[in-house]
Protein backbone atom coordinates (compact mmCIF):
# COMPACT_ATOMS: atom_id res chain seq x y z
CA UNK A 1 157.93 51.40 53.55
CA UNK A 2 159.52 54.99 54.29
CA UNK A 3 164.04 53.93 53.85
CA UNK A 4 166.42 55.95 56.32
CA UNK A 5 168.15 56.82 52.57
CA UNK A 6 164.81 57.89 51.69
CA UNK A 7 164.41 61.76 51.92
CA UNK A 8 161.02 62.95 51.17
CA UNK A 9 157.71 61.28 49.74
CA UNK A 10 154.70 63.29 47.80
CA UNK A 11 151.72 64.04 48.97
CA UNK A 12 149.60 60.98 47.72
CA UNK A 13 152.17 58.24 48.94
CA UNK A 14 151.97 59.71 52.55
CA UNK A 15 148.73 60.02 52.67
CA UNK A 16 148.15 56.46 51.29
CA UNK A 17 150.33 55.03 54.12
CA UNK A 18 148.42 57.35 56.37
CA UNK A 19 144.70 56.25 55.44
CA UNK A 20 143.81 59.64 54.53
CA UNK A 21 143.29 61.79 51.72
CA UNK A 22 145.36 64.42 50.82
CA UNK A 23 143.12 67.00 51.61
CA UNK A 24 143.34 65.86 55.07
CA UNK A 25 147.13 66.55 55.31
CA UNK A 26 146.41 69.85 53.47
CA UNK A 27 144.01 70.44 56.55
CA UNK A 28 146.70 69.33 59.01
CA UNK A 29 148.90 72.00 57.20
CA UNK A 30 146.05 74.97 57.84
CA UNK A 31 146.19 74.15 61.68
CA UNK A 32 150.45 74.09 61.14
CA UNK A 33 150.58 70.37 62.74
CA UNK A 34 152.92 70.06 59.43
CA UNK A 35 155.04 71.94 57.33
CA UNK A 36 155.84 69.79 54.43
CA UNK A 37 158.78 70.90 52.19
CA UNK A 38 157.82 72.69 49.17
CA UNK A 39 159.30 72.26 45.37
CA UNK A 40 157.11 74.46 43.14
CA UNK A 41 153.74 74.00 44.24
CA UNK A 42 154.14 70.46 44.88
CA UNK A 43 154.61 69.24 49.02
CA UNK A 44 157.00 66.58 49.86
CA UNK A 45 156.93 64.92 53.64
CA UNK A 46 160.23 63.65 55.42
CA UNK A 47 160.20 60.69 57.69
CA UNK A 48 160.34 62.76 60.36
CA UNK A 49 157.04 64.62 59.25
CA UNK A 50 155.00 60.85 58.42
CA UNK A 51 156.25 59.81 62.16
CA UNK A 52 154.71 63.29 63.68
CA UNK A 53 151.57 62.64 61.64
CA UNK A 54 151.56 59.04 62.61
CA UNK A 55 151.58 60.14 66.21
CA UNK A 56 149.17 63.24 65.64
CA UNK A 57 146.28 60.33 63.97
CA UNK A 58 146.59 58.52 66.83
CA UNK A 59 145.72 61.16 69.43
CA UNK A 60 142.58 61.57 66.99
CA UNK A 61 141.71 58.51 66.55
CA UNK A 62 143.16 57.07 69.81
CA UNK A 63 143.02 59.62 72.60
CA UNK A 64 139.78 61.02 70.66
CA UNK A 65 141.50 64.42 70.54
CA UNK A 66 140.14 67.13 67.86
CA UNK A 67 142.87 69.82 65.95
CA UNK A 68 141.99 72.31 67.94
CA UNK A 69 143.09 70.48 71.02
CA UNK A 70 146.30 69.12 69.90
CA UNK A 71 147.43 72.74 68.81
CA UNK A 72 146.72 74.05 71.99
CA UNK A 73 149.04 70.81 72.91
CA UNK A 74 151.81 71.65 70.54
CA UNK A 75 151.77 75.11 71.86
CA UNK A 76 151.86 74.21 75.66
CA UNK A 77 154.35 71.70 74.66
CA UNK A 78 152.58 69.49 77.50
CA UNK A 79 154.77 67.69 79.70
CA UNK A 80 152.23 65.13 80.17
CA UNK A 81 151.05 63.98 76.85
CA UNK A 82 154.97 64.32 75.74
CA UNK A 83 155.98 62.03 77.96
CA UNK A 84 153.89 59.38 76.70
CA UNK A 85 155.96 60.16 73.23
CA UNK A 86 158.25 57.31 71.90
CA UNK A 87 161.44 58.83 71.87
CA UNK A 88 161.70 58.93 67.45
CA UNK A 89 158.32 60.76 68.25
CA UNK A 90 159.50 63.19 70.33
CA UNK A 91 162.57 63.71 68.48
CA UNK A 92 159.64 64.32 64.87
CA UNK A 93 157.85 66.71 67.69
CA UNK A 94 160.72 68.86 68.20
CA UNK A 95 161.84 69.09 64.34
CA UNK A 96 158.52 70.17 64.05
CA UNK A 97 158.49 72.91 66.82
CA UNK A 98 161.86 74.15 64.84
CA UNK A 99 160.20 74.23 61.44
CA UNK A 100 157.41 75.85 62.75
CA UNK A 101 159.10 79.03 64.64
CA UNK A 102 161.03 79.04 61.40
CA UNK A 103 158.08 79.21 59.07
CA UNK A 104 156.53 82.16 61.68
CA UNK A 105 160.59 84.58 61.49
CA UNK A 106 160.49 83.96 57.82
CA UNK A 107 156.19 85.19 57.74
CA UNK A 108 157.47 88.16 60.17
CA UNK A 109 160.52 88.80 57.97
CA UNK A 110 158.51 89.29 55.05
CA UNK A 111 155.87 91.96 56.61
């Protein structure tokens, strides 16, 4: 569905694919598990974001793991868990971390 060429996808499509709605994904944004890209006031995911949120629904729905327990995971970066990532997940995992210490020097930069 999602094309390598392919760069980013609105809010509605990925949360289509995802079997959510988009205030779900909004949510997901609240507890930073995703920092879409932003034109406007509109979000737009990259494949690397729909592969992390792939992977985050399934330690929900698989693992039975609440939000509150996989942020505590993102921010121990557990070893463990991580492992247990396919390697195009763990690659998604680590964009993330870098978009997210971004998103913080750019909050701290501001104050």
């Amino acid at each position: 569905m999602f094309g390598v060429e392919d760069k980013s996808y609105p809010i509605e499509l990925v949360a289509d694919f995802l079997g959510v709605n988009s205030r779900t994904l909004y949510y997901y944004e609240k507890f930073k598990l995703v920092c879409p890209m932003r034109r406007g006031k509109k979000r737009y995911y990259s494949k690397a974001d729909i592969e992390w949120l792939e992977f985050v629904r399934d330690l929900m729905y698989r693992e039975g793991m609440n939000l509150k327990s996989i942020t505590l995971l993102i921010r121990r970066r557990d070893q463990v868990v991580l492992s247990k990532c396919p390697e195009d997940v763990l690659d998604s995992f680590k964009n993330y971390l870098v978009k997210v210490e971004k998103n913080l020097e750019e909050e701290e930069d501001e104050e």
